[in-house]
Protein backbone atom coordinates (compact mmCIF):
# COMPACT_ATOMS: atom_id res chain seq x y z
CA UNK A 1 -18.82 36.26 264.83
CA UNK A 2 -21.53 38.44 266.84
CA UNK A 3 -24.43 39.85 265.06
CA UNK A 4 -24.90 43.79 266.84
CA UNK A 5 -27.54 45.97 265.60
CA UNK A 6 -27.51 48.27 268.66
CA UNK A 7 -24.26 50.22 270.64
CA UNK A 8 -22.03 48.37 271.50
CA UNK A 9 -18.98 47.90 273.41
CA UNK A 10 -16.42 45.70 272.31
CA UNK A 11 -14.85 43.85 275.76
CA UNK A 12 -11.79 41.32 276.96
CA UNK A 13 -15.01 38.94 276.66
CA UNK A 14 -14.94 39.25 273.09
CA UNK A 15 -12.31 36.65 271.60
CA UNK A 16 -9.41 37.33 269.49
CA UNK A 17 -10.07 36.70 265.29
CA UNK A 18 -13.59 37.18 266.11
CA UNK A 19 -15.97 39.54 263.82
CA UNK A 20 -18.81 42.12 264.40
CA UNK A 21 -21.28 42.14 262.00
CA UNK A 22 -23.55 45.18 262.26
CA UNK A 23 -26.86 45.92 261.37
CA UNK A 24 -28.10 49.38 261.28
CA UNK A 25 -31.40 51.16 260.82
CA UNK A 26 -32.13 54.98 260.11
CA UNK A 27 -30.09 55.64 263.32
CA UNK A 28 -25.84 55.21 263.37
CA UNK A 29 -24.65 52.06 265.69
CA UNK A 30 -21.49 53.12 267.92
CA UNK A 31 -18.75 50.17 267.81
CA UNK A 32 -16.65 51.52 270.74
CA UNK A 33 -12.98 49.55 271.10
CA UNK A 34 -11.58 49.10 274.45
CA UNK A 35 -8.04 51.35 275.26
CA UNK A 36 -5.27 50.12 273.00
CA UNK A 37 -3.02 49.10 275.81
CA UNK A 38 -0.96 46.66 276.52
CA UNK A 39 -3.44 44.08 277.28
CA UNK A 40 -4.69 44.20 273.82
CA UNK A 41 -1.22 44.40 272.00
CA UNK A 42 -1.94 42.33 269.03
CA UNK A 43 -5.67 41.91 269.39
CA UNK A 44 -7.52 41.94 265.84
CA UNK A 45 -11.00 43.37 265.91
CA UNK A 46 -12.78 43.30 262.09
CA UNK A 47 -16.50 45.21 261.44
CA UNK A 48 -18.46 44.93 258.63
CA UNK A 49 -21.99 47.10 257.65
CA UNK A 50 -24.21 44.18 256.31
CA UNK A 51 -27.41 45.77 255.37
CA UNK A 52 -28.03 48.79 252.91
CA UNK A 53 -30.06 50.61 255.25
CA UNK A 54 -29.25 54.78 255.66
CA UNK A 55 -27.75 54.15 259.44
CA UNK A 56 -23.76 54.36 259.55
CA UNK A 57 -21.78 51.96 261.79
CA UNK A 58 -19.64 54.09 263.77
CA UNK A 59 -16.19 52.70 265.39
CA UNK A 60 -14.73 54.89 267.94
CA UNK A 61 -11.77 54.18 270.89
CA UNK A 62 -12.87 54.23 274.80
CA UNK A 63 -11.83 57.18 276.72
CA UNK A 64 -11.56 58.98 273.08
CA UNK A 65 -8.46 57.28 271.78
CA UNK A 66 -7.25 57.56 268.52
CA UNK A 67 -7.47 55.25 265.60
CA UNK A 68 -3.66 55.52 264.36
CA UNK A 69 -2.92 58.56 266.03
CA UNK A 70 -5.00 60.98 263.45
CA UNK A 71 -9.07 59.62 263.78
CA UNK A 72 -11.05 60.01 266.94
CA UNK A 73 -14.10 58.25 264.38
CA UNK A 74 -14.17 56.09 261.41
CA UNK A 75 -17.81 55.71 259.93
CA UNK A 76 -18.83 52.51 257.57
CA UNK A 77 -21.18 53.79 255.66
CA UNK A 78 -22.61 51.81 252.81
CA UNK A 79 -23.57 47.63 252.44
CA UNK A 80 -20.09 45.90 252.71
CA UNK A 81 -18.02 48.46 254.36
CA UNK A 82 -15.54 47.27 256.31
CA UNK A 83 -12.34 47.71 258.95
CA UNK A 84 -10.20 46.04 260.93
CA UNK A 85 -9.01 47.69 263.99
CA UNK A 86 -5.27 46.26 265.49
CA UNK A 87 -3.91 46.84 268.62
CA UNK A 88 -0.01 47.60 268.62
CA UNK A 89 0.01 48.01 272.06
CA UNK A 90 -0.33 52.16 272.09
CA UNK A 91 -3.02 52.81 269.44
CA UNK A 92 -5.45 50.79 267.66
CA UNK A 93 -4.20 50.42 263.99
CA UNK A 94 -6.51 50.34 260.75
């Protein structure tokens, strides 16, 4: 687990199973995910919004990717939103 209440990248680093809990404020935290590629094929990266603050936990793809093809963006908004972003190799799956 890793506590983030700032940007943040997510990087090879940053183990496998592991989770990002964010904390937010008035102001939106980026979650960025590395490239899909094939050094990530199967890599499972979950992010929850813990707090019920008014700031919005964005999770976006390096070099603007897209999240199965169709979101450049996917926003948790409210206290115990959540997603889980998997690599297939090409494009990060949720």
């Amino acid at each position: 687990m890793a506590s983030k209440s700032a940007d943040f990248t997510v990087d090879d680093g940053d183990h496998f199973g592991g989770y990002f809990v964010t904390t937010t404020t008035a102001a939106t935290v980026i979650a960025t995910l590395p490239a899909a590629g094939t050094s990530n094929k199967g890599r499972i990266v979950p992010f929850v919004k813990v707090d019920s603050t008014t700031g919005n936990v964005k999770v976006t793809v390096n070099g603007g990717g897209l999240m199965r093809g169709l979101w450049a963006d996917l926003y948790l908004i409210n206290q115990g939103d959540s997603l889980t972003a998997i690599s297939d190799g090409v494009l990060w799956q949720v």
